[in-house]
C-alpha atoms as a PDB file:
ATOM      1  CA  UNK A   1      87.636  40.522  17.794  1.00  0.00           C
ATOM      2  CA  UNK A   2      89.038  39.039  14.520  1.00  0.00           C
ATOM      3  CA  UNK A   3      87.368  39.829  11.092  1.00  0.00           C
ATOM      4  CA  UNK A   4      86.055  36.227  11.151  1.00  0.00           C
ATOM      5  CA  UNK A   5      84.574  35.891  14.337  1.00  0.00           C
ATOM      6  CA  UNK A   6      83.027  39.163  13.254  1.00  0.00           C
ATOM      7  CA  UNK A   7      82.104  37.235  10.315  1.00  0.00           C
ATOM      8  CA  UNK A   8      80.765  34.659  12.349  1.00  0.00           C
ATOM      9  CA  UNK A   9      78.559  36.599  14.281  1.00  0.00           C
ATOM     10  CA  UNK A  10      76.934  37.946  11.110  1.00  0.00           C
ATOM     11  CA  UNK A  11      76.400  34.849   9.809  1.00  0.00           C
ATOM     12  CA  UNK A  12      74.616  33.681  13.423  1.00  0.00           C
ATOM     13  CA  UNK A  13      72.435  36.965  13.187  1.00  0.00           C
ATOM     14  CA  UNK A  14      71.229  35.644   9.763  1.00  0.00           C
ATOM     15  CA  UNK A  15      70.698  32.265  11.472  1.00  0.00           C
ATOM     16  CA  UNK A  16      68.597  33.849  14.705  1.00  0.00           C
ATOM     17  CA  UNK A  17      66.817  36.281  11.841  1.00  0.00           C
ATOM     18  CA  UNK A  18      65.247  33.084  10.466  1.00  0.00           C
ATOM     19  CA  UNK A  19      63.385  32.147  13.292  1.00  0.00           C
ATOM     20  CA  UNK A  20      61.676  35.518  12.757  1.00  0.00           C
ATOM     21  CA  UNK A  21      62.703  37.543  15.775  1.00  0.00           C
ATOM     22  CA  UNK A  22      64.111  41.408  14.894  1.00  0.00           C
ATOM     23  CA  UNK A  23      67.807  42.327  14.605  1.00  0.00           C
ATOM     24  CA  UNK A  24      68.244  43.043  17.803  1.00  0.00           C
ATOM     25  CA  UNK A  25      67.451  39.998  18.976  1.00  0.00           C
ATOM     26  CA  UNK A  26      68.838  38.047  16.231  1.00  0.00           C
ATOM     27  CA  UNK A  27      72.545  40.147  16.892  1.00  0.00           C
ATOM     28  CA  UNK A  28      72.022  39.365  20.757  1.00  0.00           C
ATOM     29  CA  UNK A  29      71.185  35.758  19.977  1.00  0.00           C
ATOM     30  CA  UNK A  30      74.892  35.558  17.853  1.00  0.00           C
ATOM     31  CA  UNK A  31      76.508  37.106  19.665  1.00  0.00           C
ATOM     32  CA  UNK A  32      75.690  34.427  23.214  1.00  0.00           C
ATOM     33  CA  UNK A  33      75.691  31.417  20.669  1.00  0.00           C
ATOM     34  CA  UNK A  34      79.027  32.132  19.727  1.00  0.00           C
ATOM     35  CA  UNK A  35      80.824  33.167  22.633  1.00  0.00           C
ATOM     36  CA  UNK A  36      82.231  30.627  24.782  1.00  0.00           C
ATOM     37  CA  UNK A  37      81.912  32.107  28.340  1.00  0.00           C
ATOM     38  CA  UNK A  38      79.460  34.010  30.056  1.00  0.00           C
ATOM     39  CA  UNK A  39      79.520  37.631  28.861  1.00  0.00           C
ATOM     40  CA  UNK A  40      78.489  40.634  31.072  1.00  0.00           C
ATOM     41  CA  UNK A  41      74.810  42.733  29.850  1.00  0.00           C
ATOM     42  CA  UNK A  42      77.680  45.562  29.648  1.00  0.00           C
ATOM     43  CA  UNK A  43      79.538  44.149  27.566  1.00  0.00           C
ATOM     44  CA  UNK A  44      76.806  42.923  25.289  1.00  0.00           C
ATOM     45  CA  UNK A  45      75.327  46.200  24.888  1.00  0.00           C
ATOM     46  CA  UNK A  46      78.702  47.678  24.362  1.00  0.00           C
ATOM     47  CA  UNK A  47      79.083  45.011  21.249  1.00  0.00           C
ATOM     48  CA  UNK A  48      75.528  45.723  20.213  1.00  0.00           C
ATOM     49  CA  UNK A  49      75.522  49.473  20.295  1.00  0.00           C
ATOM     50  CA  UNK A  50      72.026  49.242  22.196  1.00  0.00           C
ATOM     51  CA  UNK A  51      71.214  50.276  25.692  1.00  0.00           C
ATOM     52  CA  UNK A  52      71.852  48.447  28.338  1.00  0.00           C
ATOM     53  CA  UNK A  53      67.856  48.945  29.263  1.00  0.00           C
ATOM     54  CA  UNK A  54      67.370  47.807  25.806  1.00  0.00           C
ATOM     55  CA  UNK A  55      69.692  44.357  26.536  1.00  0.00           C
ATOM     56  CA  UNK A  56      67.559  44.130  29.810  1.00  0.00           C
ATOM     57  CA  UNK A  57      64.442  43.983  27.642  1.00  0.00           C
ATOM     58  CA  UNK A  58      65.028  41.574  24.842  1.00  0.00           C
ATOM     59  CA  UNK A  59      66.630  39.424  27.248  1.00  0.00           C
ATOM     60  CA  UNK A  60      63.528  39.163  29.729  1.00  0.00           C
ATOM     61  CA  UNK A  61      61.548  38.361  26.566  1.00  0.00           C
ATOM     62  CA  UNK A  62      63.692  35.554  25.152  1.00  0.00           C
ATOM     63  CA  UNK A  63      65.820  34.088  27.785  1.00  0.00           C
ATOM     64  CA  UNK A  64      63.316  30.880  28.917  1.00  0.00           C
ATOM     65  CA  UNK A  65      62.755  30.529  25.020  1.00  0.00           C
ATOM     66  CA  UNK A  66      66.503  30.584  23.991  1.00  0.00           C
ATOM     67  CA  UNK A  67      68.156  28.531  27.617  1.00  0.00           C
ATOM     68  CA  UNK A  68      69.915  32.005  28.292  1.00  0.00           C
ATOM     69  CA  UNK A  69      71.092  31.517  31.793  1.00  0.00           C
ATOM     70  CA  UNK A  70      71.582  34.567  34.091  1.00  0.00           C
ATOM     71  CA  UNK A  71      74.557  34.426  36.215  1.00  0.00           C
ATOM     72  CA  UNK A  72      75.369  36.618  39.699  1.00  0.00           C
ATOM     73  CA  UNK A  73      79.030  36.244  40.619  1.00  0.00           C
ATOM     74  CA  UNK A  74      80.012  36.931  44.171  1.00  0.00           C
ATOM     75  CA  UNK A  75      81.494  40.306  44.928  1.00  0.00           C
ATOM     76  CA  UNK A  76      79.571  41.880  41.650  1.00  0.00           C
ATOM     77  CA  UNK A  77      76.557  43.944  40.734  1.00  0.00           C
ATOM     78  CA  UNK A  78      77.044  42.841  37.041  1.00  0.00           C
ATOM     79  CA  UNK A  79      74.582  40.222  35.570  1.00  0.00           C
ATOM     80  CA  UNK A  80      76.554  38.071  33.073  1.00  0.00           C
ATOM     81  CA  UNK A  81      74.333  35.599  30.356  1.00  0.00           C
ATOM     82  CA  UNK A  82      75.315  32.503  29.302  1.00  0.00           C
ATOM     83  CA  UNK A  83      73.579  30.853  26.047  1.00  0.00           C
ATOM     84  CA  UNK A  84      73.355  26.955  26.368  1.00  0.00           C
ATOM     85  CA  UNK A  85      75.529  25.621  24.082  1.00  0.00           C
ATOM     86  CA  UNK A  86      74.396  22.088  23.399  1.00  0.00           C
ATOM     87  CA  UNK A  87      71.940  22.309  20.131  1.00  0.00           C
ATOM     88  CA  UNK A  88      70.045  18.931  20.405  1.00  0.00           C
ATOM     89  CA  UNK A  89      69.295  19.985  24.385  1.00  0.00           C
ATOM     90  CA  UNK A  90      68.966  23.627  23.194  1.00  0.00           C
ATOM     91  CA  UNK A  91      65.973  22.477  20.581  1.00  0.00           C
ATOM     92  CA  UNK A  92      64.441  20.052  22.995  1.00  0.00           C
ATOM     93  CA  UNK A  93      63.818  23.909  25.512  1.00  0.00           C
ATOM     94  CA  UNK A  94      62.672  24.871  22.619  1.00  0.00           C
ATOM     95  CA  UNK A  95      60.303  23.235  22.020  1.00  0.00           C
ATOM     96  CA  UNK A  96      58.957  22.603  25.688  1.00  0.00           C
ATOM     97  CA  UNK A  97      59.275  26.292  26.312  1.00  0.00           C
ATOM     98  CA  UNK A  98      56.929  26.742  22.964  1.00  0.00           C
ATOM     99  CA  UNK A  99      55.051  23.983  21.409  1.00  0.00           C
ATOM    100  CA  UNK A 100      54.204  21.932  25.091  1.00  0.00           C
ATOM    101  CA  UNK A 101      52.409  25.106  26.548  1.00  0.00           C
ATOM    102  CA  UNK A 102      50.363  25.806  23.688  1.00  0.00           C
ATOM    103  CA  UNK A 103      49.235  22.138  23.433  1.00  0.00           C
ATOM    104  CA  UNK A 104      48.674  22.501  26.929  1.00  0.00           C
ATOM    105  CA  UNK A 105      46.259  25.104  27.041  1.00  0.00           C
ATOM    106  CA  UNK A 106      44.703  23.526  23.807  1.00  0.00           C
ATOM    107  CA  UNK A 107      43.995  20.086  25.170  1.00  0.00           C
ATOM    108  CA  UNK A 108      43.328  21.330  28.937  1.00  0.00           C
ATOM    109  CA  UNK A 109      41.004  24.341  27.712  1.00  0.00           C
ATOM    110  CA  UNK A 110      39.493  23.833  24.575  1.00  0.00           C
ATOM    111  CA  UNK A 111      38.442  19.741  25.267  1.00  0.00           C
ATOM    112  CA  UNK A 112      35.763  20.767  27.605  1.00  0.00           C
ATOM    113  CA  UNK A 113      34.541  23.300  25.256  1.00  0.00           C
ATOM    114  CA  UNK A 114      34.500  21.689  22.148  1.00  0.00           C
ATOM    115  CA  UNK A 115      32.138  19.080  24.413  1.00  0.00           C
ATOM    116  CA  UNK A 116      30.064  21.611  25.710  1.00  0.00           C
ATOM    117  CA  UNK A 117      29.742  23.207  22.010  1.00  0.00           C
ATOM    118  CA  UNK A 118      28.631  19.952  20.812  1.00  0.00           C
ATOM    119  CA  UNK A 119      25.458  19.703  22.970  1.00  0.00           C
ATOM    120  CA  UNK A 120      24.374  22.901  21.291  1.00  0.00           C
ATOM    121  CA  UNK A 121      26.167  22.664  17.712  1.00  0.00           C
ATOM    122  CA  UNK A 122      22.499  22.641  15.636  1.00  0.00           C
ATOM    123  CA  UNK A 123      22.841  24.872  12.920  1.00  0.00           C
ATOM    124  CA  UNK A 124      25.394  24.226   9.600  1.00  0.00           C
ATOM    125  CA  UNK A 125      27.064  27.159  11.047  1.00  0.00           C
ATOM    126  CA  UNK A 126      27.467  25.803  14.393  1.00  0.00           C
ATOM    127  CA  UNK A 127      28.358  22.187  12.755  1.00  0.00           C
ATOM    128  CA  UNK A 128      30.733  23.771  10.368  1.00  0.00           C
ATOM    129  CA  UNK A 129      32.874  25.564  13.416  1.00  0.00           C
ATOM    130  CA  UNK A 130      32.647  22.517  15.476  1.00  0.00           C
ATOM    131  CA  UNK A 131      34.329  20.903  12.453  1.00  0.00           C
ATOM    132  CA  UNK A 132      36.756  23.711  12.365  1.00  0.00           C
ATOM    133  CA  UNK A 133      37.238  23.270  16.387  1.00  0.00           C
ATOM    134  CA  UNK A 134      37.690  19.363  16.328  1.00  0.00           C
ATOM    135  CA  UNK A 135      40.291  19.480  13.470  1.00  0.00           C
ATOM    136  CA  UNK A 136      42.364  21.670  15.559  1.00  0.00           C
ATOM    137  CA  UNK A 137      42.449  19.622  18.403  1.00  0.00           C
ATOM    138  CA  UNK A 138      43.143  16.491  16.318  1.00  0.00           C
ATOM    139  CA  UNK A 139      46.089  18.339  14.889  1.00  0.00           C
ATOM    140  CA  UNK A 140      47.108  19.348  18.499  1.00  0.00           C
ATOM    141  CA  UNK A 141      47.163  15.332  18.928  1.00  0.00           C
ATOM    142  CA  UNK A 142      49.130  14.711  15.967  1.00  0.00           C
ATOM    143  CA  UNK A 143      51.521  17.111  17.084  1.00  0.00           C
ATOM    144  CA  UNK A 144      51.740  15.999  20.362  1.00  0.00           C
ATOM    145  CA  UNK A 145      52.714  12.574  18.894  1.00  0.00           C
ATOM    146  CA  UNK A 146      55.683  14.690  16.729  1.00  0.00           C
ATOM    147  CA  UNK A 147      57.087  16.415  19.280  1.00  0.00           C
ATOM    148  CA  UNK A 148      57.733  12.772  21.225  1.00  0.00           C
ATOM    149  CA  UNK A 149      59.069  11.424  18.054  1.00  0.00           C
ATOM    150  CA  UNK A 150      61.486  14.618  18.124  1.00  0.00           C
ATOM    151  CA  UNK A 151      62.101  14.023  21.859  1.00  0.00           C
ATOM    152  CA  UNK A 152      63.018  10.216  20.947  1.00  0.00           C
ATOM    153  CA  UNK A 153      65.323  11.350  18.352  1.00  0.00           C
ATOM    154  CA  UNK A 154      67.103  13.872  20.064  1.00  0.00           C
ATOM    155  CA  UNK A 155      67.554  11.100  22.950  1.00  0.00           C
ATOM    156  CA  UNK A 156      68.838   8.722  20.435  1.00  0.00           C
ATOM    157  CA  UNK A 157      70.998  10.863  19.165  1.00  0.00           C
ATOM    158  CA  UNK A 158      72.583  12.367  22.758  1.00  0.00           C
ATOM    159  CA  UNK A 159      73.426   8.352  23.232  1.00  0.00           C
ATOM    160  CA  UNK A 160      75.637   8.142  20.061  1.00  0.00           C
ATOM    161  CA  UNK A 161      77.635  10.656  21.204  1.00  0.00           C
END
């Protein structure tokens, strides 16, 4: 590996460290955004310097989030990953991997409670959390309506291509 594809890598690791995850993460994240084919868990914990158990771990944890794609080639035991490349489609998993379940749960789960709090909301305490419990689910509704803007965008954008 050349000193600027090192160089590269680094910066990527500073990219992946801004969306908050740790350094091993962030290096594993680099290293599968930059490379152009799939690269063995072998050789990615050979680049690292971590465990291969280690590789294993973070990868379970962040491979729906990040569109990390395991591949089995025939005739060997070794499991290669592949980081989608594309960053408009890579954003849009993103955000359907994160943001859609949590609005999910939020609209499917809390709705019916926030109605059956109402019926018994009496007190200013109880008013004052309903309050608290309606303004979340507005903003849940609000965001809703961002992410489709986002989803338009990214559409929009894919076209020009």
């Amino acid at each position: 590996m050349s000193d600027v594809e090192k160089k590269i890598i680094d910066v990527g690791h500073e990219i992946f460290k801004g969306y908050g995850v740790d350094d091993v993460t962030a290096q594993i994240l680099s290293i599968l955004n930059f490379e152009s084919n799939e690269i063995s868990m072998e050789q990615l914990a050979q680049r690292t310097g971590y465990s291969l158990a280690s590789i294993s771990l973070k990868i379970k944890n962040i491979e729906q989030f990040w569109s990390i794609k395991r591949i089995h080639k025939p005739g060997s035991r070794k499991t290669f990953l592949y980081m989608e490349k594309n960053l408009l489609d890579a954003f849009a998993i993103q955000i359907r991997n994160g943001f859609e379940t949590e609005l999910d749960i939020a609209k499917n789960k809390i709705t019916p409670l926030i109605e059956e709090y109402r019926k018994y909301a009496n007190s200013e305490e109880q008013k004052i959390k309903l309050h608290t419990y309606e303004n979340y689910l507005s903003e849940i509704n609000q965001f809703e309506e961002l992410i489709q803007h986002i989803y338009e965008q990214i559409n929009r954008l894919k076209k020009n291509r």
